[in-house]
N, C-alpha and C. Protein backbone atom coordinates (compact mmCIF):
# COMPACT_ATOMS: atom_id res chain seq x y z
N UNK A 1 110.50 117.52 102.41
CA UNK A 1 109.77 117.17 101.23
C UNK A 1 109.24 118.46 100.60
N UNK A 2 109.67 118.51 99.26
CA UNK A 2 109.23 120.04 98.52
C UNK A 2 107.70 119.69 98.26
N UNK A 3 106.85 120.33 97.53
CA UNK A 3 105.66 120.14 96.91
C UNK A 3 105.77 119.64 95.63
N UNK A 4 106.62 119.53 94.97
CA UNK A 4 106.74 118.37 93.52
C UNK A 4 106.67 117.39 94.14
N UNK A 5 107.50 116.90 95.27
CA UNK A 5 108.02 115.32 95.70
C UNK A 5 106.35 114.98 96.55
N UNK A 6 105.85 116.26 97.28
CA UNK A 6 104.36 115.59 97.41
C UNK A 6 103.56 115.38 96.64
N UNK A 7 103.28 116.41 95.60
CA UNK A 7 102.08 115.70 94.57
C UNK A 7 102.53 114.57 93.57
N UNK A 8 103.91 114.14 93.14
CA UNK A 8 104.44 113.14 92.44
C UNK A 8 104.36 111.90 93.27
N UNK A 9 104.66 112.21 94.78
CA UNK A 9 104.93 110.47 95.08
C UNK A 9 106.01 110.23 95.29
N UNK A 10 107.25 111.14 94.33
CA UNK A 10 108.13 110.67 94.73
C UNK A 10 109.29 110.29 95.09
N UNK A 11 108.77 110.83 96.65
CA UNK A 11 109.43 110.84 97.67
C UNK A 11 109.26 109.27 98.59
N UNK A 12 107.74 108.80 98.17
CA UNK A 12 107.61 107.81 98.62
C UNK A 12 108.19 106.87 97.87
N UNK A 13 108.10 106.66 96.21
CA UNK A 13 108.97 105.81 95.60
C UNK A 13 109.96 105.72 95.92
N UNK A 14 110.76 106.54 96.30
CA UNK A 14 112.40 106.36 96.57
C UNK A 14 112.61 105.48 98.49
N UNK A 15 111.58 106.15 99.69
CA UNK A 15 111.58 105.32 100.79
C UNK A 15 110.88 103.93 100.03
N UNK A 16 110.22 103.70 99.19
CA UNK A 16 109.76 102.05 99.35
C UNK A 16 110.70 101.55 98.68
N UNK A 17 111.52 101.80 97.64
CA UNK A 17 112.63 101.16 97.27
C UNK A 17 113.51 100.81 98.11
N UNK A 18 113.88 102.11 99.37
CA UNK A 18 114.58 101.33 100.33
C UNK A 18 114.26 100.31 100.59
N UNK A 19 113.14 100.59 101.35
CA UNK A 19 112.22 99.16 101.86
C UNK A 19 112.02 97.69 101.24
N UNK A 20 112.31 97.98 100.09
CA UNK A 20 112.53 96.69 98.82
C UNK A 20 113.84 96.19 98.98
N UNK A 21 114.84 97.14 99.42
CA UNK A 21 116.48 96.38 99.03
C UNK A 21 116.61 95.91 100.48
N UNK A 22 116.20 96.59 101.85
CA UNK A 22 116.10 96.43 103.13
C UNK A 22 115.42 94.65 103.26
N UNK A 23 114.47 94.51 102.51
CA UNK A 23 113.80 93.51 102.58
C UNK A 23 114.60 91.84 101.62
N UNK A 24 115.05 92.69 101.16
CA UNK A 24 115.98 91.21 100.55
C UNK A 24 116.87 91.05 101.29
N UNK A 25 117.81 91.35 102.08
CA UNK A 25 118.39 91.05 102.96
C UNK A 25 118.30 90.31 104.07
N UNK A 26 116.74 89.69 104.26
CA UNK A 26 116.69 88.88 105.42
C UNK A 26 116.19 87.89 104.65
N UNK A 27 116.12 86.76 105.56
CA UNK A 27 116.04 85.18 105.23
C UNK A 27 115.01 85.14 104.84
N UNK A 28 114.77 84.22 104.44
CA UNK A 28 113.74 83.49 103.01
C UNK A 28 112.44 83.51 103.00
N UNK A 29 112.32 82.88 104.72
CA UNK A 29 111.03 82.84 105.32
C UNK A 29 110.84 84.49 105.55
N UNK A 30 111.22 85.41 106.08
CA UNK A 30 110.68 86.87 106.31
C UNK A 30 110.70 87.63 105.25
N UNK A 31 111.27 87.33 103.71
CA UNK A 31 111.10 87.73 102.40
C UNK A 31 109.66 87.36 102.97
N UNK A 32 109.58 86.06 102.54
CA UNK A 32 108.01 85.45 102.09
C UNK A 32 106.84 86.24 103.10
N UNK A 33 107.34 86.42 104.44
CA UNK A 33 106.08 87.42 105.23
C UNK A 33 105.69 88.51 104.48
N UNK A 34 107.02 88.99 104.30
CA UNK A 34 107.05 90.29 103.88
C UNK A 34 106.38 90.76 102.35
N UNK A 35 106.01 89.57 101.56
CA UNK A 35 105.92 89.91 100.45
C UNK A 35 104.25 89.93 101.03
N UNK A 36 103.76 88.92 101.84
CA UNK A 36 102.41 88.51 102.52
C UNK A 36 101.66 90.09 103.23
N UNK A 37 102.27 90.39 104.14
CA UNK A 37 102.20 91.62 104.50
C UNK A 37 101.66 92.68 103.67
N UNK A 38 102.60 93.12 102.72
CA UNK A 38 102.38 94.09 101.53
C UNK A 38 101.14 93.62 101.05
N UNK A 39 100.78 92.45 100.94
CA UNK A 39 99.39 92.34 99.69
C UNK A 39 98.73 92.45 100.58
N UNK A 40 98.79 92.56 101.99
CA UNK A 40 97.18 92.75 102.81
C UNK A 40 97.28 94.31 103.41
N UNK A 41 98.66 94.74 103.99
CA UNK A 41 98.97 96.15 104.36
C UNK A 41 97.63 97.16 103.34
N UNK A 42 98.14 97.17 102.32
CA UNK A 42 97.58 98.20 101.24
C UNK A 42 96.09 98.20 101.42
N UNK A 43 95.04 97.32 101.84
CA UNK A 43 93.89 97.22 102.25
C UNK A 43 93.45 98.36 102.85
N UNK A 44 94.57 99.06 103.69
CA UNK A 44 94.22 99.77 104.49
C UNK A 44 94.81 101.47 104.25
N UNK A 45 94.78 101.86 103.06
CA UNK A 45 95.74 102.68 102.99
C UNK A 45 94.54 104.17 102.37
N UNK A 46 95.10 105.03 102.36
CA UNK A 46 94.35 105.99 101.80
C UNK A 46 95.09 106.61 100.65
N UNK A 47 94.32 107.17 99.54
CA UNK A 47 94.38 107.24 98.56
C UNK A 47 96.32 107.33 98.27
N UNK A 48 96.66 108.29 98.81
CA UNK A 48 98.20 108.60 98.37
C UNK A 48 99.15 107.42 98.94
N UNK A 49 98.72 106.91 100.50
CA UNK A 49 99.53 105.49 101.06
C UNK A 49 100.70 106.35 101.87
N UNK A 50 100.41 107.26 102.18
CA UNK A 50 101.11 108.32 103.29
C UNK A 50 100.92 107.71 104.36
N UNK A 51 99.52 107.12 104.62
CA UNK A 51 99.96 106.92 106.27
C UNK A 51 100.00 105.55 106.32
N UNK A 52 100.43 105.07 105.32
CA UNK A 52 101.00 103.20 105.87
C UNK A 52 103.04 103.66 105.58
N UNK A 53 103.60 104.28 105.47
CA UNK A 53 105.04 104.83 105.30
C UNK A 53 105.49 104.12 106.89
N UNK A 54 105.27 105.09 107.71
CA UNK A 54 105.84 104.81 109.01
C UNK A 54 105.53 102.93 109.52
N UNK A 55 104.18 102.97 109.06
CA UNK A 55 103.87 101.65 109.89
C UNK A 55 104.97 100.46 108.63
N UNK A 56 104.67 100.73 107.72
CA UNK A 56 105.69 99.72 106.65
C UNK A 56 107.32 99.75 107.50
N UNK A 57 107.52 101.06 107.82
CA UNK A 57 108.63 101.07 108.07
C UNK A 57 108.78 100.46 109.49
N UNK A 58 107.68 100.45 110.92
CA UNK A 58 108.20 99.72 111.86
C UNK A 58 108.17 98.09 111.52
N UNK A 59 107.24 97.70 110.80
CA UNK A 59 107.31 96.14 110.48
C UNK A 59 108.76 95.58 109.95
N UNK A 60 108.90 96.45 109.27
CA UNK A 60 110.05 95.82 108.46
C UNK A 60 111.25 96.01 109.87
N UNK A 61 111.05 96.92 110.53
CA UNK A 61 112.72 97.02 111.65
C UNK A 61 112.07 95.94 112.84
N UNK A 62 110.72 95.66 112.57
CA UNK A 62 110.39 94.39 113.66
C UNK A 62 111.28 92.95 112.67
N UNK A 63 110.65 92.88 111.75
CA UNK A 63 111.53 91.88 110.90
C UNK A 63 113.26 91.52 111.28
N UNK A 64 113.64 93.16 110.90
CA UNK A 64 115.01 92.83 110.89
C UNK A 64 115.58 92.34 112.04
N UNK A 65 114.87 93.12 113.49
CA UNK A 65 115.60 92.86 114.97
C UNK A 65 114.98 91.39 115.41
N UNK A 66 113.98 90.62 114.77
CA UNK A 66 114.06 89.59 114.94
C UNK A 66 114.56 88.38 114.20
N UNK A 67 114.84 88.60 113.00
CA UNK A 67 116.05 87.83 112.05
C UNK A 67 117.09 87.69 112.94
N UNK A 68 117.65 89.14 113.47
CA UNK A 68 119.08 88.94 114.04
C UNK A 68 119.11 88.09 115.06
N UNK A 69 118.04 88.17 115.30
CA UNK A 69 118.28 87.12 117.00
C UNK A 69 117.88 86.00 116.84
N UNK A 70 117.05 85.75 115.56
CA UNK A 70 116.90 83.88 115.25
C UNK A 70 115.98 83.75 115.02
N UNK A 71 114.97 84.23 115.30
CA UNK A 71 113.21 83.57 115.70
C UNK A 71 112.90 83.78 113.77
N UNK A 72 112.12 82.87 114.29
CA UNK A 72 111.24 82.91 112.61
C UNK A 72 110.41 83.04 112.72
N UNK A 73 109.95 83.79 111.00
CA UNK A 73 109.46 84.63 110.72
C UNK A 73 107.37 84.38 111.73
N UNK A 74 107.31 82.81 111.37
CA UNK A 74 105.92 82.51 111.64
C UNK A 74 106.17 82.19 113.68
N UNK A 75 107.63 82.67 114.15
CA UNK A 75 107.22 82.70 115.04
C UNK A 75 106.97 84.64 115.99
N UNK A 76 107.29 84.77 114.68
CA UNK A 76 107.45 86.47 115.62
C UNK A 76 105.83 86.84 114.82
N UNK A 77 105.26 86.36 114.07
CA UNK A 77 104.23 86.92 113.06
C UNK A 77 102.52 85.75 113.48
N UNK A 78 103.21 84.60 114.04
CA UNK A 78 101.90 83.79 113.51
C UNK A 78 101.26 83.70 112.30
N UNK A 79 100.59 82.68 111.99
CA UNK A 79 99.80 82.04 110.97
C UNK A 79 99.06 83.12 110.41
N UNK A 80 98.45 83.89 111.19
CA UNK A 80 97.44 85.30 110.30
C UNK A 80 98.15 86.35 110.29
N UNK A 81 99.02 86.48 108.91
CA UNK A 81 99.09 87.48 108.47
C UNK A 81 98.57 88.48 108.09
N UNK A 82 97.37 88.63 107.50
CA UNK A 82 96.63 89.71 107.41
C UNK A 82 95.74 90.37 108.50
N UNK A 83 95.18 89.30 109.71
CA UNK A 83 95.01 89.27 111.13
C UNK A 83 96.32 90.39 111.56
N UNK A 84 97.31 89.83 111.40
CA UNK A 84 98.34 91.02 111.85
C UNK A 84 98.31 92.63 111.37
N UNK A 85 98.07 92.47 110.24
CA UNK A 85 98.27 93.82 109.50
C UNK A 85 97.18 94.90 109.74
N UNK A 86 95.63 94.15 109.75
CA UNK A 86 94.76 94.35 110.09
C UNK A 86 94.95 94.86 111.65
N UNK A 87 95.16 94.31 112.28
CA UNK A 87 95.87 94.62 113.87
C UNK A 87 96.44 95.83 114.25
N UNK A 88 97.46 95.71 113.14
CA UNK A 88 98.51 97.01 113.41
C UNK A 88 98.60 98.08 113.06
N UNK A 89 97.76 98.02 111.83
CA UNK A 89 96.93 99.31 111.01
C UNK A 89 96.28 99.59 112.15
N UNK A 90 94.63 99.05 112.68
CA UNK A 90 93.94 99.14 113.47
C UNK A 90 94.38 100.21 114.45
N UNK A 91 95.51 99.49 115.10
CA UNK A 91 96.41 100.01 116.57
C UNK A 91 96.94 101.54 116.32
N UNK A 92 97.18 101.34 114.91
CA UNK A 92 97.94 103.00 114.72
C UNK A 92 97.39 104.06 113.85
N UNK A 93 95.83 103.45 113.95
CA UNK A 93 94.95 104.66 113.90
C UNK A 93 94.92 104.72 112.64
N UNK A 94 95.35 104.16 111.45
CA UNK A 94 95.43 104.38 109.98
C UNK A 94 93.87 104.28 109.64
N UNK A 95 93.35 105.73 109.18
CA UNK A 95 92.10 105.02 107.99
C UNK A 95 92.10 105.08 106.73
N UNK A 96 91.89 104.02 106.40
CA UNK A 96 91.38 104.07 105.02
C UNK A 96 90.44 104.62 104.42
N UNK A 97 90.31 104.61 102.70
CA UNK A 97 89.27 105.53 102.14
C UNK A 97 88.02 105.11 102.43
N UNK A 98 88.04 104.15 103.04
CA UNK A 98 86.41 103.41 102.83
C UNK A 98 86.36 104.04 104.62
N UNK A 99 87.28 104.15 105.45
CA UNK A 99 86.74 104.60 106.78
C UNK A 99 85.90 106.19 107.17
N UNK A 100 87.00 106.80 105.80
CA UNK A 100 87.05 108.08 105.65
C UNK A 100 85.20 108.18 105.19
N UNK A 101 85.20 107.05 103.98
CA UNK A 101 83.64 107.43 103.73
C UNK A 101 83.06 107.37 104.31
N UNK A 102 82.62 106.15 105.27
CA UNK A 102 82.03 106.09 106.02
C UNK A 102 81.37 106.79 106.94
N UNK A 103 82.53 107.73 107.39
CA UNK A 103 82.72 108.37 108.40
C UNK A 103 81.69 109.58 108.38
N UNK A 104 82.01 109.94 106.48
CA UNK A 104 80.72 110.81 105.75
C UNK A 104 79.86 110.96 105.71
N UNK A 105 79.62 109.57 105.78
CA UNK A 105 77.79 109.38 105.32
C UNK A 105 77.20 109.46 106.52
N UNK A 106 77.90 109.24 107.49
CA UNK A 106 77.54 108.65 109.25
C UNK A 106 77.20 110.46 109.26
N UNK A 107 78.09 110.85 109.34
CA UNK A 107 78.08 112.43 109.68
C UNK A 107 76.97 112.67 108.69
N UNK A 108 76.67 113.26 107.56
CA UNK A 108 75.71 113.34 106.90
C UNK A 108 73.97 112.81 106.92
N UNK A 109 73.88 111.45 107.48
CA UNK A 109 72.73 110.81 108.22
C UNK A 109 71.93 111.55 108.90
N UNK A 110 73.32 111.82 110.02
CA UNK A 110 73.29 112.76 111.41
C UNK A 110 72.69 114.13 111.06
N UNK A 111 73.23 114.34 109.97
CA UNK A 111 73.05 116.13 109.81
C UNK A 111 71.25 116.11 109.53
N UNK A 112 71.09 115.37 108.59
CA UNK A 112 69.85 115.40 107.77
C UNK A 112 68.65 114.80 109.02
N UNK A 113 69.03 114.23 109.93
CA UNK A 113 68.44 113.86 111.20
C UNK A 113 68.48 114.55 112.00
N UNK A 114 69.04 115.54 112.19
CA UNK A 114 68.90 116.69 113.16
C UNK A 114 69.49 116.43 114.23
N UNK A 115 70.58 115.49 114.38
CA UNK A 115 71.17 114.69 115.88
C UNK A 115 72.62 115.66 115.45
């Protein structure tokens, strides 16, 4: 990745398009997760959405290797979808801008408290 393709984005436009044509290719029901996913995924993302790339990308190859073998979608995913996303973000350490702030003010508290 040059430094145009980082400060433009895009480099990421062109992997989520994959991820768009990758995603029509499976059945109806894991479209429909998948579209579910995305509107709660982004919850968790920080400003540029760099570090939801990889995790977008294992969901979707969880998707595909379980299409191939049959299971559906609400059985490889369950009923809480955003429970999931929330989960898996969680698991792989992603913070968001609001964690990042947080994280600020916590530190900052601290400073002005002398701890």
């Amino acid at each position: 990745m040059n430094f145009f393709e980082k400060i433009t984005g895009s480099d990421m436009a062109k992997e989520y398009k994959n991820f768009e044509l990758r995603a029509k290719k499976l059945p109806s029901d894991y479209q429909a997760a998948w579209e579910k996913i995305n509107l709660y995924i982004w919850e968790h993302t920080d400003f540029t959405g760099r570090n939801l790339m990889p995790i977008i990308n294992g969901v979707l190859e969880l998707l595909e290797e379980t299409s191939a073998e049959g299971q559906s979608a609400q059985e490889v995913l369950g009923d809480d979808i955003k429970g999931f996303c929330s989960a898996l973000v969680g698991d792989e350490g992603a913070n968001s801008f609001r964690d990042k702030w947080r994280q600020q003010l916590n530190n900052n508290i601290a400073r002005k408290l002398g701890k």
